[in-house]
Protein backbone atom coordinates (compact mmCIF):
# COMPACT_ATOMS: atom_id res chain seq x y z
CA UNK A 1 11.10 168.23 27.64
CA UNK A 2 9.75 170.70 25.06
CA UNK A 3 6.20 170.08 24.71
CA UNK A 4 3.61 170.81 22.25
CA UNK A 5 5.40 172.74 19.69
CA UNK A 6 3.69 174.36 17.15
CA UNK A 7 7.10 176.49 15.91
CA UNK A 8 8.12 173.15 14.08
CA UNK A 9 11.36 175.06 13.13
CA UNK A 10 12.53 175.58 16.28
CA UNK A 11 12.66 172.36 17.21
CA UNK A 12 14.21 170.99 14.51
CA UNK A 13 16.84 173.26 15.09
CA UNK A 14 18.24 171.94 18.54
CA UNK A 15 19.07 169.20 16.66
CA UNK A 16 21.57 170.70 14.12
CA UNK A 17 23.44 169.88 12.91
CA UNK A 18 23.44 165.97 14.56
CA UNK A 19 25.07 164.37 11.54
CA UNK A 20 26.00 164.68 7.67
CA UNK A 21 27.53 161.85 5.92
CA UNK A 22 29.19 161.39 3.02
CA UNK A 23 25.55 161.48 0.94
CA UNK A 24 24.76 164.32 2.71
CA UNK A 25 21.38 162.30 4.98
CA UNK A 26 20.44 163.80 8.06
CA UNK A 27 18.17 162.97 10.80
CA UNK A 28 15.83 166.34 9.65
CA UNK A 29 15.87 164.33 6.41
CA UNK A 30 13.75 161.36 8.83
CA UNK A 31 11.83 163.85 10.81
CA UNK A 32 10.56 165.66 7.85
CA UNK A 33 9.23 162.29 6.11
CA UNK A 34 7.48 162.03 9.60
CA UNK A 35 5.90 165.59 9.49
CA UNK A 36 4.54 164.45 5.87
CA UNK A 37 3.17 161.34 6.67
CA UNK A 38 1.62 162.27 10.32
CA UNK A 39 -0.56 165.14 7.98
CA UNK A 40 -1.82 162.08 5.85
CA UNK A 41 -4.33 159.28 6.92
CA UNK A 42 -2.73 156.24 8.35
CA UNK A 43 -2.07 153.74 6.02
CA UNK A 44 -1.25 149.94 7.25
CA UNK A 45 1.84 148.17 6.07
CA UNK A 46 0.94 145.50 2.94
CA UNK A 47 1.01 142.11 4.58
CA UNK A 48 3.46 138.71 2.98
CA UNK A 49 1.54 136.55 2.11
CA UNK A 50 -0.81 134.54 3.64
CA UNK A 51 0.84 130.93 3.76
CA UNK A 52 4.46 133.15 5.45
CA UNK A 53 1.93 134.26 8.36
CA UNK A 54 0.92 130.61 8.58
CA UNK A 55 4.19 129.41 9.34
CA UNK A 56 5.00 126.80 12.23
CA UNK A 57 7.47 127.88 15.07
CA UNK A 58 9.74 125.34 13.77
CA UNK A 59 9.49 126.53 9.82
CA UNK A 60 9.99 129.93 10.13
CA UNK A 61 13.10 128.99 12.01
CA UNK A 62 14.12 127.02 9.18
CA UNK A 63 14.68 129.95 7.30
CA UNK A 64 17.65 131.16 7.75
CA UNK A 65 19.97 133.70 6.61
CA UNK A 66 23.87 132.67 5.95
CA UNK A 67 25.89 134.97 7.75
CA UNK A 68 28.39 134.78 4.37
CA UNK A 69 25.97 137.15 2.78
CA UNK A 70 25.97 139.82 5.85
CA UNK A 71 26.40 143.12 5.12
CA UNK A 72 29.43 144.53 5.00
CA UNK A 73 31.02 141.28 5.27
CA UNK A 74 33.04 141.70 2.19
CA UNK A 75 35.27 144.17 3.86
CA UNK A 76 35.91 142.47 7.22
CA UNK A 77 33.71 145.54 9.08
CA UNK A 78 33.49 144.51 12.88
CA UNK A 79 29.73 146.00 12.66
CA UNK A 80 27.82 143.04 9.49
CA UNK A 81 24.12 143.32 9.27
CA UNK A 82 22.10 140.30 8.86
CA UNK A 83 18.32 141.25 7.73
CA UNK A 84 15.38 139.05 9.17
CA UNK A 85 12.95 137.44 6.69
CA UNK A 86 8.95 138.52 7.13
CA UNK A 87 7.00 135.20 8.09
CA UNK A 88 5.05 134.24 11.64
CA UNK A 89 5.18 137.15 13.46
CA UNK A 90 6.29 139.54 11.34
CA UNK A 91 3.18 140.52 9.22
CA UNK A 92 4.69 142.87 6.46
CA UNK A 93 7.83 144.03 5.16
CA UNK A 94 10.02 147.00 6.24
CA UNK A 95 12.47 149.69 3.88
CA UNK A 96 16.00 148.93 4.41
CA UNK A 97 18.15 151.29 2.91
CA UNK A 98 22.13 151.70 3.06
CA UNK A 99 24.05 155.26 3.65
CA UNK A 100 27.77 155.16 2.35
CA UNK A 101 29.83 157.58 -0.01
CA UNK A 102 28.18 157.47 -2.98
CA UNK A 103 24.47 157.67 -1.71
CA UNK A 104 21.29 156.12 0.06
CA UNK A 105 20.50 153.03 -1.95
CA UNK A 106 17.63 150.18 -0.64
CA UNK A 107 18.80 147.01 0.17
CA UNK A 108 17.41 144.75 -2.32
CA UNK A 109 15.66 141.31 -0.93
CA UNK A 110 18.01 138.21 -2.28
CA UNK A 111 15.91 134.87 -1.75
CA UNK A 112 19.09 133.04 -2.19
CA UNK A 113 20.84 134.45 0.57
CA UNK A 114 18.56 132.52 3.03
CA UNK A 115 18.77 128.45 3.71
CA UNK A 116 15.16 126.96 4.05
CA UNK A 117 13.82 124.30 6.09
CA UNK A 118 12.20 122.49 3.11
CA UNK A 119 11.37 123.09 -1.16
CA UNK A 120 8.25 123.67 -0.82
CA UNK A 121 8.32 126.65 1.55
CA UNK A 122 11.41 128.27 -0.60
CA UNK A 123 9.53 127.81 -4.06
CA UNK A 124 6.71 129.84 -2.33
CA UNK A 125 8.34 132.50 -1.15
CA UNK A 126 8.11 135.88 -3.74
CA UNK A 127 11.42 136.83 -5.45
CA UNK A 128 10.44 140.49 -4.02
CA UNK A 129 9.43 139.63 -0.64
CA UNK A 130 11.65 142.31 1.19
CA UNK A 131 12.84 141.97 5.00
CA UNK A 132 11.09 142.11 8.40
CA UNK A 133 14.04 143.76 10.02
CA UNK A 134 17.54 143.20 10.68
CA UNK A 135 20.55 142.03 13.24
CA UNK A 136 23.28 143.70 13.90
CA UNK A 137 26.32 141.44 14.60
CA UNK A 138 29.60 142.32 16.52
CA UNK A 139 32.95 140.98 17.83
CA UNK A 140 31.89 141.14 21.27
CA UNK A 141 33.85 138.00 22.53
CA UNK A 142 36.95 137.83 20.34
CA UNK A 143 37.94 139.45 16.75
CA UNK A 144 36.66 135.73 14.96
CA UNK A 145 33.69 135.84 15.99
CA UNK A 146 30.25 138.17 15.32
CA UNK A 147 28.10 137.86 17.93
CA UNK A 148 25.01 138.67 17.39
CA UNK A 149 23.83 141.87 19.93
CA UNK A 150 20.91 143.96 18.53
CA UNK A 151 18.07 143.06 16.98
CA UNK A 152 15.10 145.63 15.12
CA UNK A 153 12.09 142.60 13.91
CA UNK A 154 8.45 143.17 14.33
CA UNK A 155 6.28 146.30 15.07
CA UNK A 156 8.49 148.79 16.79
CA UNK A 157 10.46 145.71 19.07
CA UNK A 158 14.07 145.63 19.34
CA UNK A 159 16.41 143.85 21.36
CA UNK A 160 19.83 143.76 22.90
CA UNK A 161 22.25 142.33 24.85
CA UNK A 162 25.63 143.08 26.60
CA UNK A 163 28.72 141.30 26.12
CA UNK A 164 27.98 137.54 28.83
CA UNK A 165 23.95 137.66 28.28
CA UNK A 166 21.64 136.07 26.04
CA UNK A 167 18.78 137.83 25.01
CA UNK A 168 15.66 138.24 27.15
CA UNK A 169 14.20 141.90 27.59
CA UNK A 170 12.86 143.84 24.82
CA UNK A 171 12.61 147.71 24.36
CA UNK A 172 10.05 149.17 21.91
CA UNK A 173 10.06 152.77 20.22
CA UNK A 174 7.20 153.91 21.59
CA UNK A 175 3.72 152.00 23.31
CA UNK A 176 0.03 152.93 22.79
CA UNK A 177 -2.68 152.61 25.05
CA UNK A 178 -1.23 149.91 27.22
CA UNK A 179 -3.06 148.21 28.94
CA UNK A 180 -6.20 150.35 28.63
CA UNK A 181 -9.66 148.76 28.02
CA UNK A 182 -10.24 149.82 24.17
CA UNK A 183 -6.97 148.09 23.63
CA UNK A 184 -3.45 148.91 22.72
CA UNK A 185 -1.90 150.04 19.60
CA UNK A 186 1.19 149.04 17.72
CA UNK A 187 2.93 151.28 15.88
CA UNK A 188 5.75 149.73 13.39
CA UNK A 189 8.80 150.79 12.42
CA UNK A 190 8.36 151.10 8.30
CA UNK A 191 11.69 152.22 7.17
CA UNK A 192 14.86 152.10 8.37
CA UNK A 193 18.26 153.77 7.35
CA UNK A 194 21.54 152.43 8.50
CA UNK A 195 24.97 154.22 7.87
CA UNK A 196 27.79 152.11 6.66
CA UNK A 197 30.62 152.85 9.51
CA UNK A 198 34.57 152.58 9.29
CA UNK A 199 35.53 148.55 9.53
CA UNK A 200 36.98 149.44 12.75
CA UNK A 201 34.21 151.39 14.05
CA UNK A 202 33.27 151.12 17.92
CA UNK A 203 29.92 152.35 16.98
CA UNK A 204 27.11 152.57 14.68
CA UNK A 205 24.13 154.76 13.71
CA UNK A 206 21.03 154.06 11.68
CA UNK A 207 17.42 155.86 11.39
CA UNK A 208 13.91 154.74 11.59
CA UNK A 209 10.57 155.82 10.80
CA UNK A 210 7.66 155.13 12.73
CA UNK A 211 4.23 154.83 11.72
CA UNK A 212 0.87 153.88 13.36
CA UNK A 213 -3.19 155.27 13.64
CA UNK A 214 -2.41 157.91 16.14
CA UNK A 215 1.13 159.05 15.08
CA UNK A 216 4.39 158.86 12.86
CA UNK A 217 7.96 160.04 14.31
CA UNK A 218 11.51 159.55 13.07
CA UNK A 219 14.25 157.86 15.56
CA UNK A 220 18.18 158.41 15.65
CA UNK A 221 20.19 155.46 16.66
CA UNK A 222 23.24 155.13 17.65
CA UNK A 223 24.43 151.42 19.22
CA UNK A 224 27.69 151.17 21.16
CA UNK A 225 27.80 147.57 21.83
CA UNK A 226 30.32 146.16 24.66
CA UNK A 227 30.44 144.85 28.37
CA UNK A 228 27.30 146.27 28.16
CA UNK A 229 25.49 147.82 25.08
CA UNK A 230 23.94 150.93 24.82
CA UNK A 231 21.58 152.27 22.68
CA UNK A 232 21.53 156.59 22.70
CA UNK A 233 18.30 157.48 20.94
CA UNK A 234 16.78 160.58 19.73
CA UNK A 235 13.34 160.21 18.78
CA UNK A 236 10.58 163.56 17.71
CA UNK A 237 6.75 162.21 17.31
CA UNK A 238 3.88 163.92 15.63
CA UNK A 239 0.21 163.15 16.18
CA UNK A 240 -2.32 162.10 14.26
CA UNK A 241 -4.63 162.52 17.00
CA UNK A 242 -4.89 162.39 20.52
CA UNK A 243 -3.25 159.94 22.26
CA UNK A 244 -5.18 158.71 26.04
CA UNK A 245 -1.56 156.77 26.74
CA UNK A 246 1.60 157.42 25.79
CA UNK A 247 4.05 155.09 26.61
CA UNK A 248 7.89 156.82 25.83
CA UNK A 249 11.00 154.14 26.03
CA UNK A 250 9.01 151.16 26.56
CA UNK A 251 10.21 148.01 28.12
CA UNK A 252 8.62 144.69 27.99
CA UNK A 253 9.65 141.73 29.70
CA UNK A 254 8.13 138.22 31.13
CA UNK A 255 7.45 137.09 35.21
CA UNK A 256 5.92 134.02 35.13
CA UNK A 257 7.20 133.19 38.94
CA UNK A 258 9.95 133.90 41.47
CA UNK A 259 11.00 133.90 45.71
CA UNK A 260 8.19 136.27 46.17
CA UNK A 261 5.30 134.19 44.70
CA UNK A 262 3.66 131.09 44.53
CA UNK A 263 5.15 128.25 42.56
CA UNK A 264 2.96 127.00 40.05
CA UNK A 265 2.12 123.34 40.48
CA UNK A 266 3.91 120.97 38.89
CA UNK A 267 6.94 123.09 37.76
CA UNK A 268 10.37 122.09 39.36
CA UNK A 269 12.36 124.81 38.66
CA UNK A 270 12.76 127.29 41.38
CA UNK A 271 12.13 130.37 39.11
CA UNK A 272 11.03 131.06 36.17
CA UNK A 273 11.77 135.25 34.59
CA UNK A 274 13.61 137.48 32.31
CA UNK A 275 13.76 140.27 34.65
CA UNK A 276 12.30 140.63 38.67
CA UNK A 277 11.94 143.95 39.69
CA UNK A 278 11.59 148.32 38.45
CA UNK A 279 14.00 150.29 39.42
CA UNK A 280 13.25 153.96 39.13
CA UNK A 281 15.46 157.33 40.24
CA UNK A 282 13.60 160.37 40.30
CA UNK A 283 15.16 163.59 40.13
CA UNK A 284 14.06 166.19 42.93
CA UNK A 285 13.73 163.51 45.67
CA UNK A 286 16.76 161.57 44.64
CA UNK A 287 14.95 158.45 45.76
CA UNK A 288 15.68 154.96 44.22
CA UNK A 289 12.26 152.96 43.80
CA UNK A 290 12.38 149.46 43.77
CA UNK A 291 9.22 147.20 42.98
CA UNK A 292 9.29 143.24 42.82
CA UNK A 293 7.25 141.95 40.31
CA UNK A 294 4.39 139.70 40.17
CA UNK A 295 2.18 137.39 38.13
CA UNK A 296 -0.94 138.35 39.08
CA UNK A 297 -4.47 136.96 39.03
CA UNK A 298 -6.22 140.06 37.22
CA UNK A 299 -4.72 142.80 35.11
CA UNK A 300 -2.71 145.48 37.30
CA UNK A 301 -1.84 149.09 36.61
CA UNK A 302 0.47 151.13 38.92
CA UNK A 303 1.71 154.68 38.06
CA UNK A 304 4.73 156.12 39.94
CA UNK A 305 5.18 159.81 40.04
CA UNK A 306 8.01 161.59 39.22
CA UNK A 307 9.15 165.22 38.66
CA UNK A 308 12.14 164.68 36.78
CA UNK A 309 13.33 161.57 35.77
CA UNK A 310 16.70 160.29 35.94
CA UNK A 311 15.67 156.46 35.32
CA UNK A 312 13.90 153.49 35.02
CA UNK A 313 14.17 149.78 34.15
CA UNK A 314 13.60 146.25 34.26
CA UNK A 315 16.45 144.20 35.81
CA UNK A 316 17.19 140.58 35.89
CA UNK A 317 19.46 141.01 39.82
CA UNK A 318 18.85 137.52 40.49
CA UNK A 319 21.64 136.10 37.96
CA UNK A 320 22.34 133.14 40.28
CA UNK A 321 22.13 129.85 38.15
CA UNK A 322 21.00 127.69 41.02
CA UNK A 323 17.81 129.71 41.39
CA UNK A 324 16.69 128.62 38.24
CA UNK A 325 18.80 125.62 37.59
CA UNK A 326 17.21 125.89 33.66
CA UNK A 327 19.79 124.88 31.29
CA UNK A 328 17.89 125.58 28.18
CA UNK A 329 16.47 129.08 28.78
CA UNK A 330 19.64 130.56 31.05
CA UNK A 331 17.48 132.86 32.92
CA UNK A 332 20.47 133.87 35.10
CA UNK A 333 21.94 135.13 32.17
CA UNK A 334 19.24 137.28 30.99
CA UNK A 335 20.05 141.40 30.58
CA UNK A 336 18.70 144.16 32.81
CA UNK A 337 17.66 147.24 30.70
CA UNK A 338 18.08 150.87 31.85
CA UNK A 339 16.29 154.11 30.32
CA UNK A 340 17.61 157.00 31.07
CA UNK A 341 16.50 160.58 29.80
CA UNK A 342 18.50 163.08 28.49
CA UNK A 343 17.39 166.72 29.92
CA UNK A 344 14.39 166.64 32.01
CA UNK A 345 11.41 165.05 30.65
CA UNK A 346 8.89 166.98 33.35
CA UNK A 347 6.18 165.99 35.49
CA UNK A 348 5.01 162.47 34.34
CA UNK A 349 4.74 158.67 35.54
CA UNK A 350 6.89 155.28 35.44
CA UNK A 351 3.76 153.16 34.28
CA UNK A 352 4.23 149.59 35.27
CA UNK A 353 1.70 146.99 33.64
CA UNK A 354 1.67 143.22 35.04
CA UNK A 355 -0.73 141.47 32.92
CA UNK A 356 -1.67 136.97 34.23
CA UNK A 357 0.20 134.79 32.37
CA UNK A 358 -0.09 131.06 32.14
CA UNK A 359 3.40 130.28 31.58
CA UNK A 360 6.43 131.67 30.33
CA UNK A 361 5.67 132.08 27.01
CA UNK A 362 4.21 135.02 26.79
CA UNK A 363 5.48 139.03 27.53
CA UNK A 364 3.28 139.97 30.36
CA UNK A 365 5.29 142.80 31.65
CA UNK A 366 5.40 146.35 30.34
CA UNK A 367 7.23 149.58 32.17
CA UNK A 368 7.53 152.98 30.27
CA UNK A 369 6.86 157.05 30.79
CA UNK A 370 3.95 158.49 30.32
CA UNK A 371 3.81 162.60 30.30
CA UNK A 372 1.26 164.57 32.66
CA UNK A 373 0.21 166.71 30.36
CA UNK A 374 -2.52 164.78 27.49
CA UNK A 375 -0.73 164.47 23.91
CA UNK A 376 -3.11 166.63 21.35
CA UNK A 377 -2.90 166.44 17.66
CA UNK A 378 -0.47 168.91 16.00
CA UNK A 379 1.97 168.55 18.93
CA UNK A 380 5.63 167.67 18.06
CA UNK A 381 7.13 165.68 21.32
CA UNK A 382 11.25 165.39 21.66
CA UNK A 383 12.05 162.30 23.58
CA UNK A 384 16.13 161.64 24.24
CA UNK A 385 17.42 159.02 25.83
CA UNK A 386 19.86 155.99 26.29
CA UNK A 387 18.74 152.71 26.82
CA UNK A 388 21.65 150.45 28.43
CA UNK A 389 21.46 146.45 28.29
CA UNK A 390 23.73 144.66 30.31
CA UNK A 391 24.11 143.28 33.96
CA UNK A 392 22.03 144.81 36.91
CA UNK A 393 24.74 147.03 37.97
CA UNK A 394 24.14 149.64 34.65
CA UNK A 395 21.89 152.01 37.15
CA UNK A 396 25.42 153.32 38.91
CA UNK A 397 23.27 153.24 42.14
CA UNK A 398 25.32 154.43 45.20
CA UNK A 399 22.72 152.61 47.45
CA UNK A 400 22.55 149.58 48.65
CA UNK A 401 20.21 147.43 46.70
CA UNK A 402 17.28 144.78 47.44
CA UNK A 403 18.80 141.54 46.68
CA UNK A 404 16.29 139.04 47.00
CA UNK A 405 12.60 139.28 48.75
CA UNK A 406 10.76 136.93 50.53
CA UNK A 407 6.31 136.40 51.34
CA UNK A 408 4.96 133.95 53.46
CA UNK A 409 2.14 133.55 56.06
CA UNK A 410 2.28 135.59 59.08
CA UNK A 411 0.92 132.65 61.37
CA UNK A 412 3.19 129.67 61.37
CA UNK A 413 6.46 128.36 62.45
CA UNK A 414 8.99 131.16 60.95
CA UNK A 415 6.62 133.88 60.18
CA UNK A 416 4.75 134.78 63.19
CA UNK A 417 1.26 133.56 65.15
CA UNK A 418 -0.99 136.95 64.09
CA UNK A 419 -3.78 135.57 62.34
CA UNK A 420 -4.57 137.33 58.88
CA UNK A 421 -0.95 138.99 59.03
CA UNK A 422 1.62 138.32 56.17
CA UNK A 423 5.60 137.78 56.63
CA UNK A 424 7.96 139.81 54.30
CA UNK A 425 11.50 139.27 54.28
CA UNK A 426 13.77 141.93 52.15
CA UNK A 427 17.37 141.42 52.06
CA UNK A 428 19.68 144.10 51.30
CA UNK A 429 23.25 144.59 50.40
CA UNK A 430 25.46 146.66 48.58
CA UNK A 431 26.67 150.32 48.51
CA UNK A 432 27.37 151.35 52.45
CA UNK A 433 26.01 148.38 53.52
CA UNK A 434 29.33 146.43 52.70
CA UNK A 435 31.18 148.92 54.23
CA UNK A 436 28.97 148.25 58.03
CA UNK A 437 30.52 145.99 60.54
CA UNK A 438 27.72 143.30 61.62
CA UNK A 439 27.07 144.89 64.63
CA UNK A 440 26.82 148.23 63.05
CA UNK A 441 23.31 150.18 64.55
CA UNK A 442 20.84 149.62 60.71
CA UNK A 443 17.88 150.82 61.63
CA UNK A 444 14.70 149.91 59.25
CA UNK A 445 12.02 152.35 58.14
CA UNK A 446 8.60 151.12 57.10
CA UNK A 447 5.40 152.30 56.36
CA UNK A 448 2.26 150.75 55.74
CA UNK A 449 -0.81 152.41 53.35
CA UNK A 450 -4.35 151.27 52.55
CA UNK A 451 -5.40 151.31 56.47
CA UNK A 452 -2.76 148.24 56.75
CA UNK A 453 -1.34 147.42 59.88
CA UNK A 454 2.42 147.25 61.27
CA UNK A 455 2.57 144.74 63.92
CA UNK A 456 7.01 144.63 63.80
CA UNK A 457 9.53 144.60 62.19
CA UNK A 458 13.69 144.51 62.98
CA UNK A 459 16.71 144.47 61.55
CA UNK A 460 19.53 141.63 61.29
CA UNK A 461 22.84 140.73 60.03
CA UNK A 462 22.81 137.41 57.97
CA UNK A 463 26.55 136.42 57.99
CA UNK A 464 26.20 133.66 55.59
CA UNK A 465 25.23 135.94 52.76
CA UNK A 466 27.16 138.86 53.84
CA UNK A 467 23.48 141.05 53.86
CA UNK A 468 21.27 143.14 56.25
CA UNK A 469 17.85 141.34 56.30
CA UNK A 470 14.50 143.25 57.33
CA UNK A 471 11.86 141.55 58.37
CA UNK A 472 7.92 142.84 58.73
CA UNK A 473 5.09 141.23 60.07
CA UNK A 474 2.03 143.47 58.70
CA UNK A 475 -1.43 142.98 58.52
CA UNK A 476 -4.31 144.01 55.46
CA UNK A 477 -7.56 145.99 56.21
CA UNK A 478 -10.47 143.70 55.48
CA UNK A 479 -11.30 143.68 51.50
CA UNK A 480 -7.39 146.06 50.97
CA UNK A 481 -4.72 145.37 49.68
CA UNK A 482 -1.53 145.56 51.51
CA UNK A 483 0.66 148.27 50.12
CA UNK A 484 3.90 149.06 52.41
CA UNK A 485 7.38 151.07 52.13
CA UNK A 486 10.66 150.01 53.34
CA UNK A 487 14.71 151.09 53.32
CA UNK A 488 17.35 150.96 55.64
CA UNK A 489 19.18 153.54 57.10
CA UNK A 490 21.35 154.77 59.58
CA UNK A 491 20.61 158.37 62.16
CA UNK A 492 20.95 160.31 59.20
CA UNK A 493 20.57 159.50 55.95
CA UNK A 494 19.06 156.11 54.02
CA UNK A 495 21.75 153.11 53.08
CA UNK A 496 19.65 151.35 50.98
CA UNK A 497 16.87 151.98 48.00
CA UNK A 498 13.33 151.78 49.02
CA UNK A 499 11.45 148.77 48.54
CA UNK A 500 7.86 149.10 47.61
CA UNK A 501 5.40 146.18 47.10
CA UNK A 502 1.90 145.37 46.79
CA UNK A 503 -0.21 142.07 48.46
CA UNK A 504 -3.70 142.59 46.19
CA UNK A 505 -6.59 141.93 48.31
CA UNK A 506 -7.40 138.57 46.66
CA UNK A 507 -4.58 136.66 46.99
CA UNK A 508 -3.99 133.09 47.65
CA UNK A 509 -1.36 133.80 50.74
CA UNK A 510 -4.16 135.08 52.99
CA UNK A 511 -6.73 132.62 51.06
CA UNK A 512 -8.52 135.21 49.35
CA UNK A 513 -7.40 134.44 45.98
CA UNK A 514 -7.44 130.99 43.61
């Protein structure tokens, strides 16, 4: 990654030429509006009015836009844009413009394009309101139908989904402060461009600006939406000012609770999340990182190390219907998201925030990159990447993979009689593990940090699942928590990813917790 730049030229120029259309707009065209406004004080959008921001749940949903009016429906385009009216969440109005042959024009706000859910809320609403964002729609299941796929609404959130999920995860263009004490900051997304393709088009670009207290930078988009969808970005940031947390290619998802946790009382279903684990690859070491998550009782931080990174993401692996058995939210059928990096970004950290939740309501997980080096003012930063949205198979791991994980006491019937100990089950499969006979000689390698103690652990073949299950019986220091490693492997080389996790020292297994 090229890193505080002050020969502004220079970088601009690895980037030509990335595209000229027919009205001549370029990305340099978005990066130099960025440039401009990063030199000038931060401005905050204009907020819709008052009463829009009021809005119930179930009236904003009333208004709706009639996909009739979508752009580009006129000529049959496989790629139709429907734009997303400001109300509830969305505080203020974006710029929408359209690229074509004869120029860049804005796409003008049409009240009349939208359905509403009663008079009183369409007489209010301003003839010039303007849009909060937009959809992008696609054949994805047959040439009759537009499916929606992509969605830019709200701050710098967007979402996507591959060709059998509904949407669930949602990527952002960049995050601020995460997590931190003083609070975190939202940048938005202000303006957007988007280039009118072919009507038979496979693929689509469009532009945004960013803009927000510490920084402004200008995105390139291009969406190639299919079995699964992905989203190649290239994105250059200036600062306003210095930045303590810098979040690139940030993912944000919800755990409320899974195998590896507590269920809540009084909920039936068995699960309840959009995604269940990070999954990182790191360059130099080659080493596939996987982390369960957790709901947990107070705010938690980790920060992962790499040297180069090849990848990271949120996945939803557990798409088995009958582990959620929730009709109405299909959590089995929720998309896995994948970042990864074009060129190498440097030294840095996967930052993984796991903030308590209540219920499922609410985004309480956030995963993104954060650089080593601190982000000063008058730095230009050049962030490429893809994001992919689709099933969990979109890493390409060669390993095999965790499948499902298991926590329980480590003195009772099943897990042990070692007082104080806990009882992890990790069951693998895939990659060269489906290649092993069952009485093939796995061999499991665990270690144990934060003074913790490893009283076993073996390996076994579970024939009804077809998977190689690892089981550890480990035990905390007083007042620790219990942090251990795990993969499988054979005499020479590993089989499997490693699985990392995390028992905080106050937890309600060991009854230190609520």
């Amino acid at each position: 990654m090229t890193k505080g730049i002050s020969l502004f030229a220079g970088l601009l120029g690895l980037w030509l030429p990335l595209h000229a259309s027919a009205a001549n707009f370029e990305f340099s065209d978005v990066v130099d509006k960025a440039k401009a406004l990063a030199a000038e004080p931060y401005q905050a959008p204009k907020p819709v009015p008052q009463f829009l921001q009021e809005l119930s749940f179930d009236d904003y949903q009333g208004i709706r836009f009639k996909p009739e009016n979508s752009l580009w429906h006129e000529s049959n385009s496989a790629f139709q844009v429907m734009p997303v009216p400001p109300g509830l969440f969305y505080k203020h109005p974006v710029q929408v413009h359209v690229i074509d042959a004869e120029g860049v024009h804005p796409l003008k706000f049409d009240k009349s394009q939208f359905s509403y859910p009663n008079t009183e809320v369409e007489r209010l609403v301003p003839a010039d309101l303007g849009y909060a964002g937009f959809k992008l729609t696609f054949p994805l299941k047959g040439d009759d139908v537009q499916n929606q796929f992509l969605v830019f609404a709200g701050a710098s959130y967007f979402r996507a989904v591959g060709r059998d999920n509904n949407f669930g995860i949602s990527g952002r263009g960049l995050a601020l402060n995460t997590g931190l004490p003083g609070g975190e900051e939202f940048p938005d997304f202000v303006e957007f461009w988007l280039e009118r393709p072919k009507p038979d088009a496979d693929r689509l670009t469009f532009y945004g600006l960013l803009n927000g207290e510490s920084l402004a930078g200008a995105y390139r988009f291009t969406v190639i939406p299919g079995d699964e969808t992905v989203l190649e970005v290239q994105s250059i940031l200036f600062p306003r000012q210095s930045v303590e947390l810098l979040g690139v290619a940030p993912l944000t998802s919800m755990f409320f609770y899974g195998e590896n946790t507590f269920r809540p009382e009084g909920e039936w279903r068995p699960q309840v999340h959009d995604s269940d684990g990070l999954l990182i690859h790191d360059g130099p070491s080659d080493e596939w990182l996987w982390r369960p998550l957790r709901n947990p009782e107070a705010l938690q931080m980790d920060y992962f190390a790499t040297q180069n990174l090849r990848g990271f993401g949120l996945l939803q692996r557990d798409t088995d219907f009958h582990n959620y058995m929730d009709l109405e939210a299909r959590y089995d059928g929720r998309p896995s998201a994948w970042v990864a990096p074009k060129g190498d970004w440097g030294k840095g950290n996967v930052v993984l925030v796991q903030i308590p939740t209540p219920d499922e309501t609410n985004d309480n997980i956030v995963a993104f990159w954060k650089p080593e080096a601190q982000v000063e003012q008058g730095q230009a930063l050049k962030y490429d990447y893809n994001v992919h949205f689709g099933g969990p198979d979109i890493t390409r791991s060669p390993l095999g993979r965790t499948q499902q994980s298991f926590l329980g006491d480590g003195m009772r019937i099943g897990g042990g009689s070692e007082k104080g100990a806990v009882r992890l089950i990790i069951d693998f499969a895939g990659g060269p593990l489906d290649k092993l006979k069952a009485g093939a000689p796995v061999l499991g390698d665990v270690s144990v940090q934060q003074d913790g103690e490893l009283i076993e652990h073996f390996v076994e073949y579970v024939e009804p699942l077809k998977r190689w299950r690892l089981s550890i019986l480990a035990r905390p220091a007083p007042d620790r928590p219990l942090s251990l490693r795990a993969f499988l492997k054979d005499e020479e080389q590993a089989l499997t990813e490693t699985w990392q996790y995390e028992l905080p020292a106050n937890n309600r297994l060991l009854g230190r917790g609520k």
